[in-house]
Each structure stands twice: as structure tokens, then as C-alpha cells.
C-alpha atoms as a PDB file:
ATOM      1  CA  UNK A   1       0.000   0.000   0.000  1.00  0.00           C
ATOM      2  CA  UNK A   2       1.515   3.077  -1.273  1.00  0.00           C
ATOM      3  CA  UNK A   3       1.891   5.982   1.589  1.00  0.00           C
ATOM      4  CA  UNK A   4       2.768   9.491   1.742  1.00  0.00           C
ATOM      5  CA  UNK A   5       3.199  11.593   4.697  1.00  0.00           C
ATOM      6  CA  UNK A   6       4.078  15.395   4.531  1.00  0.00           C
ATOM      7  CA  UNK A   7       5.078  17.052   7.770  1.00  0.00           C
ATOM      8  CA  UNK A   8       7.147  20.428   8.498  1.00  0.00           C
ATOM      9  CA  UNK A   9       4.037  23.154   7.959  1.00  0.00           C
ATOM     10  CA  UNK A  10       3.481  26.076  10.387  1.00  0.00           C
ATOM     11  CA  UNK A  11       2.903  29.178  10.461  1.00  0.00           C
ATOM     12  CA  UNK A  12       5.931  32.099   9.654  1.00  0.00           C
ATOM     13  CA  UNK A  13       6.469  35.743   8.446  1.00  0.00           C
ATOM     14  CA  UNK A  14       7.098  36.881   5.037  1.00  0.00           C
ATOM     15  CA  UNK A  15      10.621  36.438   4.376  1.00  0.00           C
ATOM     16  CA  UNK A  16      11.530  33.291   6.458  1.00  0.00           C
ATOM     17  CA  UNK A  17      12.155  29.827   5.413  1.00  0.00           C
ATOM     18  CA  UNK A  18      10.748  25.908   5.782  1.00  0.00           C
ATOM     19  CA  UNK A  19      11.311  22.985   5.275  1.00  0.00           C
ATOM     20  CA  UNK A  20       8.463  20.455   3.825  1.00  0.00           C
ATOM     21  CA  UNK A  21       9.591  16.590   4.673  1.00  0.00           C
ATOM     22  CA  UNK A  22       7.642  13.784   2.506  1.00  0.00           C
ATOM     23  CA  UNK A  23       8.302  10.232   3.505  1.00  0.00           C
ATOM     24  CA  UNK A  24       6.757   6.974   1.297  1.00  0.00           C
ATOM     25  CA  UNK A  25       6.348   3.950   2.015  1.00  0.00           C
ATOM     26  CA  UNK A  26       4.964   1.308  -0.310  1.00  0.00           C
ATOM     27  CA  UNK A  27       7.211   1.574  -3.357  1.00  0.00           C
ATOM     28  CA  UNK A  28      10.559   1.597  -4.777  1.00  0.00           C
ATOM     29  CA  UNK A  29      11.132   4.965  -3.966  1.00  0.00           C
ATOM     30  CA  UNK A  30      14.070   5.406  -6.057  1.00  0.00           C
ATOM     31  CA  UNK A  31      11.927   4.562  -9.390  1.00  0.00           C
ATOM     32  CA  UNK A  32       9.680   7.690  -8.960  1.00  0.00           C
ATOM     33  CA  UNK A  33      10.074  11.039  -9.472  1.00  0.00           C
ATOM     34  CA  UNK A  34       8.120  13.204  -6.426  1.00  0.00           C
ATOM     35  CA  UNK A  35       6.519  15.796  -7.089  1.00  0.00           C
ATOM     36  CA  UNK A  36       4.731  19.293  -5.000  1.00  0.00           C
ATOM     37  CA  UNK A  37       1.759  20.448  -5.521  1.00  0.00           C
ATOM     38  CA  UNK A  38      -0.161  23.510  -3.245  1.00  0.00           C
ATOM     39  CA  UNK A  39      -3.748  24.659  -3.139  1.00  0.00           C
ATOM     40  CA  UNK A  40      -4.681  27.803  -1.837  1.00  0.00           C
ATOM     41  CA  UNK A  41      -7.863  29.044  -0.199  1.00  0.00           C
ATOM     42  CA  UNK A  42     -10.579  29.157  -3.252  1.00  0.00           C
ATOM     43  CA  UNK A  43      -7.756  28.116  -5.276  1.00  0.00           C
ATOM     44  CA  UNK A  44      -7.330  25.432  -7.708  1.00  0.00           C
ATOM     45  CA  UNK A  45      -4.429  22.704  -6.384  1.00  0.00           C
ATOM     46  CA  UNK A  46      -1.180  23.313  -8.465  1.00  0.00           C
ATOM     47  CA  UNK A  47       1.536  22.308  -9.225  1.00  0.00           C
ATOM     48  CA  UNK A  48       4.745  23.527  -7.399  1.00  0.00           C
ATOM     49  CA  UNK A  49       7.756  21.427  -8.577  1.00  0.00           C
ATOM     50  CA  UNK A  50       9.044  18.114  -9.541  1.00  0.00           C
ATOM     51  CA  UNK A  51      12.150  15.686  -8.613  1.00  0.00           C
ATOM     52  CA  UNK A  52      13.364  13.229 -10.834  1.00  0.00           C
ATOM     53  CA  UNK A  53      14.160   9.478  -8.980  1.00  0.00           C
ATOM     54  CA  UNK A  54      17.744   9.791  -8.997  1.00  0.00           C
ATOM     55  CA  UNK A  55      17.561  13.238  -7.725  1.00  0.00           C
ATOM     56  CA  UNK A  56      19.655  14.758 -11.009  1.00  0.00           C
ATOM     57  CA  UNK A  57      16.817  16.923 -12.440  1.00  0.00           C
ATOM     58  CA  UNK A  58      14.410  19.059 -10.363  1.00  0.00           C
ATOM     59  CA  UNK A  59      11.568  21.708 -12.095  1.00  0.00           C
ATOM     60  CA  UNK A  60       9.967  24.043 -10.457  1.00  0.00           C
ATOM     61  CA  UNK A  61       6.861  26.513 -11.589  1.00  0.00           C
ATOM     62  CA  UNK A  62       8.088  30.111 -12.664  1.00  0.00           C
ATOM     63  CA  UNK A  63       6.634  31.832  -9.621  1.00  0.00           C
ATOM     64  CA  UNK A  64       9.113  29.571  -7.182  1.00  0.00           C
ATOM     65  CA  UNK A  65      12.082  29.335  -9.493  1.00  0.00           C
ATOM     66  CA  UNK A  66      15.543  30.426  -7.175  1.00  0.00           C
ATOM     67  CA  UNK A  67      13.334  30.569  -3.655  1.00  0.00           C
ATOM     68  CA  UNK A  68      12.254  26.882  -3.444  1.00  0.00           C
ATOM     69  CA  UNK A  69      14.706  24.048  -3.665  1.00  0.00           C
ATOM     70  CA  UNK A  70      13.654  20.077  -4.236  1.00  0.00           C
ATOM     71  CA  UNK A  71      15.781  17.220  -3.089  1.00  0.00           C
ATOM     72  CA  UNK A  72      14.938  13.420  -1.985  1.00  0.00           C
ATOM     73  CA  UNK A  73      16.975  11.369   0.300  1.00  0.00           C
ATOM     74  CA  UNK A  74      16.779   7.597  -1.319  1.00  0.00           C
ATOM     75  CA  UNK A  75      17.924   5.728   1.433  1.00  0.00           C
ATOM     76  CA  UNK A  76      14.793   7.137   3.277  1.00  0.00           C
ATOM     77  CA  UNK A  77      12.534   7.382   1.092  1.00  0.00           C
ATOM     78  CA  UNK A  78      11.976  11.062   1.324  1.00  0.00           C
ATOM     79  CA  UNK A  79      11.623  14.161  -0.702  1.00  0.00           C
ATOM     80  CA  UNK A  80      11.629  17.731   0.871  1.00  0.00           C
ATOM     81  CA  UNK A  81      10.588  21.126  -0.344  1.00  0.00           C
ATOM     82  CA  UNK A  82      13.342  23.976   1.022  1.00  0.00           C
ATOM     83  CA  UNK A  83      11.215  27.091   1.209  1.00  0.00           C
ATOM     84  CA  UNK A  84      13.145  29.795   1.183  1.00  0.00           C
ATOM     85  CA  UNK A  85      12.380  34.111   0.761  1.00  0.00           C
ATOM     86  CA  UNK A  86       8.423  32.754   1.464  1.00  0.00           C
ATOM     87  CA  UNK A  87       5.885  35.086   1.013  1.00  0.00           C
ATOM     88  CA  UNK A  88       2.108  35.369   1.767  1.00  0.00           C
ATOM     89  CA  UNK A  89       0.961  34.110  -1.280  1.00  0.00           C
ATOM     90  CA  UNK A  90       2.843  30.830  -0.842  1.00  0.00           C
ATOM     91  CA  UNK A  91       0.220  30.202   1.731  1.00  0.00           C
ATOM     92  CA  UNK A  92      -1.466  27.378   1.088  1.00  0.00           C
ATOM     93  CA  UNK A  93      -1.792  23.103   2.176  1.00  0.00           C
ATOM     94  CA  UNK A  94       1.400  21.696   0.507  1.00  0.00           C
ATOM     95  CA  UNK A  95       1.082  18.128  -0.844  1.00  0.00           C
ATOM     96  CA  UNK A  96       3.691  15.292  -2.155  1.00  0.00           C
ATOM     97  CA  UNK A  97       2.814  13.056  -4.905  1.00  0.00           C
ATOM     98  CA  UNK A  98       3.671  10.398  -6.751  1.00  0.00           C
ATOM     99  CA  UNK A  99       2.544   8.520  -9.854  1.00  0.00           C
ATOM    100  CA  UNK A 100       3.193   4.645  -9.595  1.00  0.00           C
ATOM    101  CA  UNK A 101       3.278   2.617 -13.005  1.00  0.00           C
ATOM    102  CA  UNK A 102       0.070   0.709 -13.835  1.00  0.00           C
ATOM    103  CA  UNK A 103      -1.869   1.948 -10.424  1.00  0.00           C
ATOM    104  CA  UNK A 104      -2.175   5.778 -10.491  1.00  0.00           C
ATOM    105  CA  UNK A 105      -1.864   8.667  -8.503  1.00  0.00           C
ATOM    106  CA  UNK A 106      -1.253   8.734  -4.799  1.00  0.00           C
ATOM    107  CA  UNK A 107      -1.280  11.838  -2.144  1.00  0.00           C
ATOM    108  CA  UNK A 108      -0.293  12.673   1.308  1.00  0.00           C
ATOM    109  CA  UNK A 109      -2.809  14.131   3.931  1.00  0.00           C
ATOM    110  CA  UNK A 110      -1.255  17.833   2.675  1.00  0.00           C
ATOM    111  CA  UNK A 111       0.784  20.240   5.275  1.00  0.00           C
ATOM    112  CA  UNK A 112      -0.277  23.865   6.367  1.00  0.00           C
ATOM    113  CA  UNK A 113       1.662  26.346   5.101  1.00  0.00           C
ATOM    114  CA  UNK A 114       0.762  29.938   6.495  1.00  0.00           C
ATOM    115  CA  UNK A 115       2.919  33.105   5.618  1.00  0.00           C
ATOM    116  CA  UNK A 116       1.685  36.386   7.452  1.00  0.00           C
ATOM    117  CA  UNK A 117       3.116  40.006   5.981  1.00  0.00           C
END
């Protein structure tokens, strides 16, 4: 049974940084590429950024690019999002996922993420 469990949320001022932790259980985590994904109050859920398995190429959506970093520890089964510069408008639940071969798409419980001016 696939698993994913963000932690590392909370509540800081514009500015500061964070660290989002994503541990799975369930598959071969080095096969999968991770990926982030936010949704905002009265917001659609999108996309935030992406890891590939081995960790060699990361993507990120423009409005992230040189604040938020993406990197996955294989040996335990991890991915985290470094939040860095954050600012209110990065509030929003934070979410891992990952898309397993011939079974679909899997998501953690999400992770509060709340950025006051």
C-alpha cells in the first residue's frame, strides 16, 4: 500500500524559510520522481515542482524558481521542499505526490503552510 506523509508546515512571516519533509512507504522509492503540488484558499491545487528518482533533475513553476529548492533522500525514502524568501501568497496546504506505473496517482494528507506580511 503506497503511503505518503508530509510534515514540516506552520505558520511564519514573510521572508523566512521551511522545510516540507515527505516520507513513502509502499514503493521503490528510487523509481519515482516526487513531485509538489499547493492549493490555496478558493484556489485550484497546483503544481509547485518536480524531482526526478535519482535526484539529477528538479523543475519548479516560474513563480518559485531560485526561492524553493527540491531534493529526496533515497535511502529514506523522502523528498523535501526547502522554502526559502516565502511570502504570503505561498500560503497554502502543501502536498507530495507520486505517480506509480500501472496503479495511479497517490497523495499525502497535505501540510499547512501559512505566511503572514
Amino acid at each position: 500500500q503506497v503511503q505518503l506523509v508530509e510534515s514540516g508546515g506552520g505558520l511564519v512571516q514573510a521572508g523566512d524559510s521551511l522545510r516540507l519533509s515527505c516520507r513513502a512507504s509502499g514503493i521503490i522509492f528510487s523509481m519515482y520522481a516526487m513531485y509538489w503540488f499547493r492549493q490555496a484558499p478558493g484556489k485550484e491545487r497546483e503544481f509547485v515542482g518536480a524531482i526526478s528518482g535519482s535526484g539529477g533533475r528538479t523543475e519548479y513553476v516560474d513563480s518559485v524558481k531560485g526561492r524553493f529548492v527540491i531534493s529526496r533522500d533515497n535511502a529514506k525514502n523522502t523528498v523535501y521542499l526547502q522554502m526559502n524568501s516565502l511570502k504570503p501568497e505561498d500560503t497554502a496546504v502543501y502536498y507530495c505526490n507520486v505517480k506509480v506505473y500501472y496503479t495511479g496517482d497517490f497523495w499525502g494528507q497535505g501540510t499547512q503552510v501559512t505566511v503572514s506580511e
